[in-house]
N, C-alpha and C. Protein backbone atom coordinates (compact mmCIF):
# COMPACT_ATOMS: atom_id res chain seq x y z
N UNK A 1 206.18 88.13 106.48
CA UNK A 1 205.29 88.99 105.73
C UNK A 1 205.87 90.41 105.73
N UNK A 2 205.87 90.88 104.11
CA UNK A 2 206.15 92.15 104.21
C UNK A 2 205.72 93.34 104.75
N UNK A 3 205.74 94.46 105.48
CA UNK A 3 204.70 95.53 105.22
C UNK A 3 205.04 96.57 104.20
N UNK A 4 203.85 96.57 103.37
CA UNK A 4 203.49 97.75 102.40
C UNK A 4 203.75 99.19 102.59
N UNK A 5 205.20 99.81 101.64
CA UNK A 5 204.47 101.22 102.33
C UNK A 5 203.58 102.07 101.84
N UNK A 6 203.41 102.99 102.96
CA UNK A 6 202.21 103.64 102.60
C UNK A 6 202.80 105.15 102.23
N UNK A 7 202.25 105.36 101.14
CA UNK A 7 202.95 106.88 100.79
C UNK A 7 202.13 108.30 101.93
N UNK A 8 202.67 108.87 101.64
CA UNK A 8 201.46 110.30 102.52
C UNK A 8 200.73 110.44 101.61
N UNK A 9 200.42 110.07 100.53
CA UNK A 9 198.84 110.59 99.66
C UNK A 9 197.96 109.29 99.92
N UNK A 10 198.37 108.24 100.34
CA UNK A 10 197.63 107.15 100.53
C UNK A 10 197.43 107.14 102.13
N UNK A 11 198.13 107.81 102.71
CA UNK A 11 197.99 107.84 104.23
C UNK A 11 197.21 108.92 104.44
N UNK A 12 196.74 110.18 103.36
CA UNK A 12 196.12 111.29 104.00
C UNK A 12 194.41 110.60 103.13
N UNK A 13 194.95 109.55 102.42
CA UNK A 13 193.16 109.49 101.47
C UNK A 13 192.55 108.17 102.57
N UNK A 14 193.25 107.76 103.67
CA UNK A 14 192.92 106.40 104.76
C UNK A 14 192.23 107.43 105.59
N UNK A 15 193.13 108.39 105.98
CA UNK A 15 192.49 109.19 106.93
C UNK A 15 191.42 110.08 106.86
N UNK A 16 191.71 110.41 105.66
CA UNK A 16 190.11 111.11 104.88
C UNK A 16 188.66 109.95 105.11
N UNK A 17 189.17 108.57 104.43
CA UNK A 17 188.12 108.12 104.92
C UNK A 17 187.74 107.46 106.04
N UNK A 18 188.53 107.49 106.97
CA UNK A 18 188.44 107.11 108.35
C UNK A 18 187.42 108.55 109.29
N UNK A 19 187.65 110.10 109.08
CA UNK A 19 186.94 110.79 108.98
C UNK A 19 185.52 110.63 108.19
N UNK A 20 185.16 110.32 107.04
CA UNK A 20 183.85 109.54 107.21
C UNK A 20 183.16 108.59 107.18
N UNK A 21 184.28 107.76 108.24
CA UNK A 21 183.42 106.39 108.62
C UNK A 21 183.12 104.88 107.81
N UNK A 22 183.65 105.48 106.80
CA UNK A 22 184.10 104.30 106.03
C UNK A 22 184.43 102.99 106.52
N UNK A 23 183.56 101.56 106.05
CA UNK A 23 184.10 100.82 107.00
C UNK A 23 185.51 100.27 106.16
N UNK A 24 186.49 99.26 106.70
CA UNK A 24 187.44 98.70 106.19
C UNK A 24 187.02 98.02 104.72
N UNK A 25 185.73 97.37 104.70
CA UNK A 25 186.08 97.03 103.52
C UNK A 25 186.07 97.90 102.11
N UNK A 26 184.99 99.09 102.35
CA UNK A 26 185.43 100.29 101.49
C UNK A 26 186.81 100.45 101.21
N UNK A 27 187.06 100.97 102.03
CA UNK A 27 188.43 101.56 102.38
C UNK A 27 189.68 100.82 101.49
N UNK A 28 188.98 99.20 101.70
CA UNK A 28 190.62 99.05 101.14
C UNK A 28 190.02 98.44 99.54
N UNK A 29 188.39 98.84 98.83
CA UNK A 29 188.01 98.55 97.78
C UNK A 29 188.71 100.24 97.38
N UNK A 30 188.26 100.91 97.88
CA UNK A 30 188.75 102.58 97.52
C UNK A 30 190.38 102.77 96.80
N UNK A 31 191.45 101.94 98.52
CA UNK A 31 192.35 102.17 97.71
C UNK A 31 192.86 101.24 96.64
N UNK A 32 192.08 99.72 96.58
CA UNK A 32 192.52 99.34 95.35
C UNK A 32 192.37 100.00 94.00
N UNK A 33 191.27 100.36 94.02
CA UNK A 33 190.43 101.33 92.50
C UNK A 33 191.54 102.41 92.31
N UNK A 34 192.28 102.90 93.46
CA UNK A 34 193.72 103.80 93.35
C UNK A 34 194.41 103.60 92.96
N UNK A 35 195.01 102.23 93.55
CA UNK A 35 195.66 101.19 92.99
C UNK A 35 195.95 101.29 91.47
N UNK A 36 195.22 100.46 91.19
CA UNK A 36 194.68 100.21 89.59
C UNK A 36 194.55 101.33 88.88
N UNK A 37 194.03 102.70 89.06
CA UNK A 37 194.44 103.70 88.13
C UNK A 37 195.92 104.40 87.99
N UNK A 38 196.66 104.27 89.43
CA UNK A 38 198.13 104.75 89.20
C UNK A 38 199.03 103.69 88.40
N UNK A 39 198.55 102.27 88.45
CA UNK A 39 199.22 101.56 87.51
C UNK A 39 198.57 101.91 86.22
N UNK A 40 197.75 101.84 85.65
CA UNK A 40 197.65 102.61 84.60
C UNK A 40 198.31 103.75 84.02
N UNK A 41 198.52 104.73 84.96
CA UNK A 41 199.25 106.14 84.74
C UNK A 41 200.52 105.61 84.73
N UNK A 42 201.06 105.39 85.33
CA UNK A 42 202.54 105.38 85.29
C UNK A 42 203.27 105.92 85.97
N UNK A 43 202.38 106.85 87.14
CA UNK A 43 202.49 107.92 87.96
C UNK A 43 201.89 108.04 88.79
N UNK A 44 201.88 109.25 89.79
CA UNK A 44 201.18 109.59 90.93
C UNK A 44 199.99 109.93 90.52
N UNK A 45 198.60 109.13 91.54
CA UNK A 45 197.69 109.48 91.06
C UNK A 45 197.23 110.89 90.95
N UNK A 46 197.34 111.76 91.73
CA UNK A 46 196.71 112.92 91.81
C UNK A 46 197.89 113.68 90.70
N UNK A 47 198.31 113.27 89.71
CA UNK A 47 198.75 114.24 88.95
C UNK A 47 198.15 114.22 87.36
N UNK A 48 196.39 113.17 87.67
CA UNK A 48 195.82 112.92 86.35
C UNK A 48 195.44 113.79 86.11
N UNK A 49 195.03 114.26 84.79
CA UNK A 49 194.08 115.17 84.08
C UNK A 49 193.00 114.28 83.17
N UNK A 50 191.96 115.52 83.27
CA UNK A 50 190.47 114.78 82.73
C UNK A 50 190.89 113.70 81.42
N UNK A 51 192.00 114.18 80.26
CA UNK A 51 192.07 113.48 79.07
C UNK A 51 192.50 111.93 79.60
N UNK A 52 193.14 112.00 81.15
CA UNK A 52 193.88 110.60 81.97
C UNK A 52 192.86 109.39 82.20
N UNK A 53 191.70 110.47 82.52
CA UNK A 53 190.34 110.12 83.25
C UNK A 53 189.73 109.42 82.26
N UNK A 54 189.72 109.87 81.29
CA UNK A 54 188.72 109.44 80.53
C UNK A 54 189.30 108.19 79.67
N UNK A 55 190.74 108.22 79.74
CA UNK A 55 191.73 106.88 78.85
C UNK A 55 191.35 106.14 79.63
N UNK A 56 191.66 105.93 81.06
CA UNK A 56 191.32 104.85 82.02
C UNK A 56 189.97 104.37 82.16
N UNK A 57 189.08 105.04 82.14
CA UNK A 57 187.27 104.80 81.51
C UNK A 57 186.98 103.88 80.10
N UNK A 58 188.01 104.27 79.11
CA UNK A 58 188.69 103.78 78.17
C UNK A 58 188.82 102.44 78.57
N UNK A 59 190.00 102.45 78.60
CA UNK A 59 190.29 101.26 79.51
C UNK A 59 189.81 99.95 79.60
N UNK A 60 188.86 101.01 80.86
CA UNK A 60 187.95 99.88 81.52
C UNK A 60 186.93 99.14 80.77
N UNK A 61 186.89 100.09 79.91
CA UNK A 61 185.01 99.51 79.03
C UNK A 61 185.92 98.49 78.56
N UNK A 62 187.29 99.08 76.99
CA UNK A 62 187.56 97.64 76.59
C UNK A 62 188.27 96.68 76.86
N UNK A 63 188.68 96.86 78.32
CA UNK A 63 189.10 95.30 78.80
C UNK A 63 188.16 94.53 79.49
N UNK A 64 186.71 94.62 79.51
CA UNK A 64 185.45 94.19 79.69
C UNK A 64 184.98 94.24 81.53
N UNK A 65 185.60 95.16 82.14
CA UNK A 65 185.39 95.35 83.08
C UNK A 65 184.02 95.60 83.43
N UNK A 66 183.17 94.93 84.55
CA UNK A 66 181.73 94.92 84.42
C UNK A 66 181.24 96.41 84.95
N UNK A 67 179.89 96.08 84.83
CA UNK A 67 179.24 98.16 85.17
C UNK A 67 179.39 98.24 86.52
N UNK A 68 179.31 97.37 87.21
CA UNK A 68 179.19 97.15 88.79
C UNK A 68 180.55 97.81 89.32
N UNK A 69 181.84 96.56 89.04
CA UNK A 69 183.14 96.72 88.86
C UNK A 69 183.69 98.43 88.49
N UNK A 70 183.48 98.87 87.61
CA UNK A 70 183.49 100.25 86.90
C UNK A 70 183.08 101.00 87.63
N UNK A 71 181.48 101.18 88.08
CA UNK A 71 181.10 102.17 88.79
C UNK A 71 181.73 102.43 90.08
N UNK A 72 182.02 101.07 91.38
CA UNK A 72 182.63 101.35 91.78
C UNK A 72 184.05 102.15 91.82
N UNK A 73 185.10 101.60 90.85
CA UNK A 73 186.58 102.37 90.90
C UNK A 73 186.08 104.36 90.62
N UNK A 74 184.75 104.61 89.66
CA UNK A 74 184.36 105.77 89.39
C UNK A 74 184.09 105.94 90.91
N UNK A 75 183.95 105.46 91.81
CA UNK A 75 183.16 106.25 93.35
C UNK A 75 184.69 106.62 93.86
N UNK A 76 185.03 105.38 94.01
CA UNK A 76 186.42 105.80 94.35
C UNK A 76 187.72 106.77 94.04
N UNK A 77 187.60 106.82 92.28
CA UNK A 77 188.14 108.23 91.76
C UNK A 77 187.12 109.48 92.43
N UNK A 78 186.80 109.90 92.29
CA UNK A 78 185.35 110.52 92.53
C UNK A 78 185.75 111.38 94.53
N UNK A 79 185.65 110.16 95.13
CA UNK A 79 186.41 110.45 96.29
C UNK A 79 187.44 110.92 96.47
N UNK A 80 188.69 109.98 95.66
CA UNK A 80 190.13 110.62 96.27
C UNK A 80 189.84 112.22 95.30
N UNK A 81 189.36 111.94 94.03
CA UNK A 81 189.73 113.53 93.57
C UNK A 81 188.88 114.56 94.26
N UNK A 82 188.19 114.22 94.70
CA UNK A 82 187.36 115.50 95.50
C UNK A 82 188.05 115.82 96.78
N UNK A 83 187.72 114.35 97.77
CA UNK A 83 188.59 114.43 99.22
C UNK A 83 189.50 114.80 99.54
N UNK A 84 190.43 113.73 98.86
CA UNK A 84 191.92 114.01 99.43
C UNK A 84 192.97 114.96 98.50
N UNK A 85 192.33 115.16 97.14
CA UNK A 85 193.11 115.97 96.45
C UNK A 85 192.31 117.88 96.64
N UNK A 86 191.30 117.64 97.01
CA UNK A 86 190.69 119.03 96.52
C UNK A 86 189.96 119.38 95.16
N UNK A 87 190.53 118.15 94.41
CA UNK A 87 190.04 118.81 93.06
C UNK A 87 188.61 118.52 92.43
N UNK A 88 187.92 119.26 93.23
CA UNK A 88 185.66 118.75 93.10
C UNK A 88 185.88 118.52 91.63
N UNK A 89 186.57 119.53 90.64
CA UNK A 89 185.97 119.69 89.23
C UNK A 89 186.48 118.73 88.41
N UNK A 90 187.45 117.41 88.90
CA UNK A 90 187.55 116.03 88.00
C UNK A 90 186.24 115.04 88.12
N UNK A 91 185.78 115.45 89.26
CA UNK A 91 184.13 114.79 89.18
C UNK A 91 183.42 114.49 87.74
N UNK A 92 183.33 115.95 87.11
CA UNK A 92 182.75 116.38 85.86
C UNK A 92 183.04 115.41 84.56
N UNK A 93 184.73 114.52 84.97
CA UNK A 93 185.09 113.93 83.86
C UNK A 93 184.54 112.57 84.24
N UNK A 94 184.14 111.84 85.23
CA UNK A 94 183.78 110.78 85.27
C UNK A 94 182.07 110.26 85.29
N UNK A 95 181.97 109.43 84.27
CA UNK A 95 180.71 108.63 83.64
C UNK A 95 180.34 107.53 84.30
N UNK A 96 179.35 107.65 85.03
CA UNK A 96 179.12 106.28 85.47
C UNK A 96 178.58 105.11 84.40
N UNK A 97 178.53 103.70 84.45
CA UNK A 97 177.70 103.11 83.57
C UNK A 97 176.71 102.48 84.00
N UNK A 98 175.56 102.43 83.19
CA UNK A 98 174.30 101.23 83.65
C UNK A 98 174.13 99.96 83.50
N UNK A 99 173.93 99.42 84.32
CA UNK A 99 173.81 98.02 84.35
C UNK A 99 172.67 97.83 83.45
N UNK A 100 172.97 97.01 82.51
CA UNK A 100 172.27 96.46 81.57
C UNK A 100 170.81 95.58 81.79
N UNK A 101 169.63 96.37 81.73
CA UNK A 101 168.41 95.65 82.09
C UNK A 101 168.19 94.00 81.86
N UNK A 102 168.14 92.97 83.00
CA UNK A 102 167.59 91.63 82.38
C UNK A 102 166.14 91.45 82.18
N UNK A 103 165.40 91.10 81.10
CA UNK A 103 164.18 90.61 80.75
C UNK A 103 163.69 89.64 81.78
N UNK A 104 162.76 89.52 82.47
CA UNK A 104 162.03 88.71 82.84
C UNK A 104 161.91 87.31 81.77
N UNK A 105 162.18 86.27 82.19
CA UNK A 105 161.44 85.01 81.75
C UNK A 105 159.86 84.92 81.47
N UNK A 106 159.67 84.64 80.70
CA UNK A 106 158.17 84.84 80.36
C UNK A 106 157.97 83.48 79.56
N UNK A 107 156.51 82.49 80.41
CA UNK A 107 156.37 81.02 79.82
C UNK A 107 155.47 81.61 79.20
N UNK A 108 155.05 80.25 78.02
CA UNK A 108 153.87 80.42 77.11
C UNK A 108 152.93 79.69 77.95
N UNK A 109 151.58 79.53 77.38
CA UNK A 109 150.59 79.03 78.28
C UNK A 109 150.77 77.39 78.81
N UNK A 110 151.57 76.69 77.79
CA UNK A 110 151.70 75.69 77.71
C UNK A 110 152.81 75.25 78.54
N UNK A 111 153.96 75.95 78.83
CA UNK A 111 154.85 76.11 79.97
C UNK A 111 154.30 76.04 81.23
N UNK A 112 153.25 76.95 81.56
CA UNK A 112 153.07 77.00 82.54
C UNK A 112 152.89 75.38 83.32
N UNK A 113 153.20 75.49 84.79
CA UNK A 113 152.22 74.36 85.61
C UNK A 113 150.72 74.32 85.94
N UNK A 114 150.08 73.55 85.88
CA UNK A 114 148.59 73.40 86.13
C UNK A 114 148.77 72.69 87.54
N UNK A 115 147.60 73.01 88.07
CA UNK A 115 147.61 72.69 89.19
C UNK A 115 146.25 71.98 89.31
């Protein structure tokens, strides 16, 4: 088995969240969502800008990535750009989405069971 390396921006955003307690499985949902946006870029993550932010949001909606799925990688951008980069004000570019309300099932009278 290989080991992975770990760059110092991925070793200072482990230790960022090892400072708050983050358990492992965060941690390594966090740095996948990292993951997955620097392959997108083509580049180092912390060298996105908001127009980056918002292609990858892009992205996500139309390759049908779910709201759940989405919102998370947004916590995780959200983190490294605040935490480990400094930069609070890429916050501003990211949208969370809502999970789409399900209707209740609703029988007619005749559905119902009698008892």
């Amino acid at each position: 088995m290989t080991e992975e390396r770990v760059t110092p921006l991925r070793q200072r955003m482990i230790d960022d969240m090892r400072i708050r307690g983050m358990g492992e499985k965060a941690q390594k949902s966090h740095i996948r969502a990292i993951k997955d946006f620097a392959a997108f870029l083509g580049r180092p993550p912390d060298t996105a800008t908001p127009e980056d932010l918002r292609a990858y949001q892009l992205h996500m909606t139309d390759s049908g990535v779910t709201p759940s799925t989405f919102n998370v990688r947004i916590v995780a951008l959200r983190f490294f750009f605040s935490m480990t980069c400094g930069r609070e004000e890429m916050k501003r570019y990211m949208q969370f989405r809502t999970e789409p309300r399900k209707l209740p099932v609703v029988f007619s009278v005749e559905e119902c069971p009698t008892s």
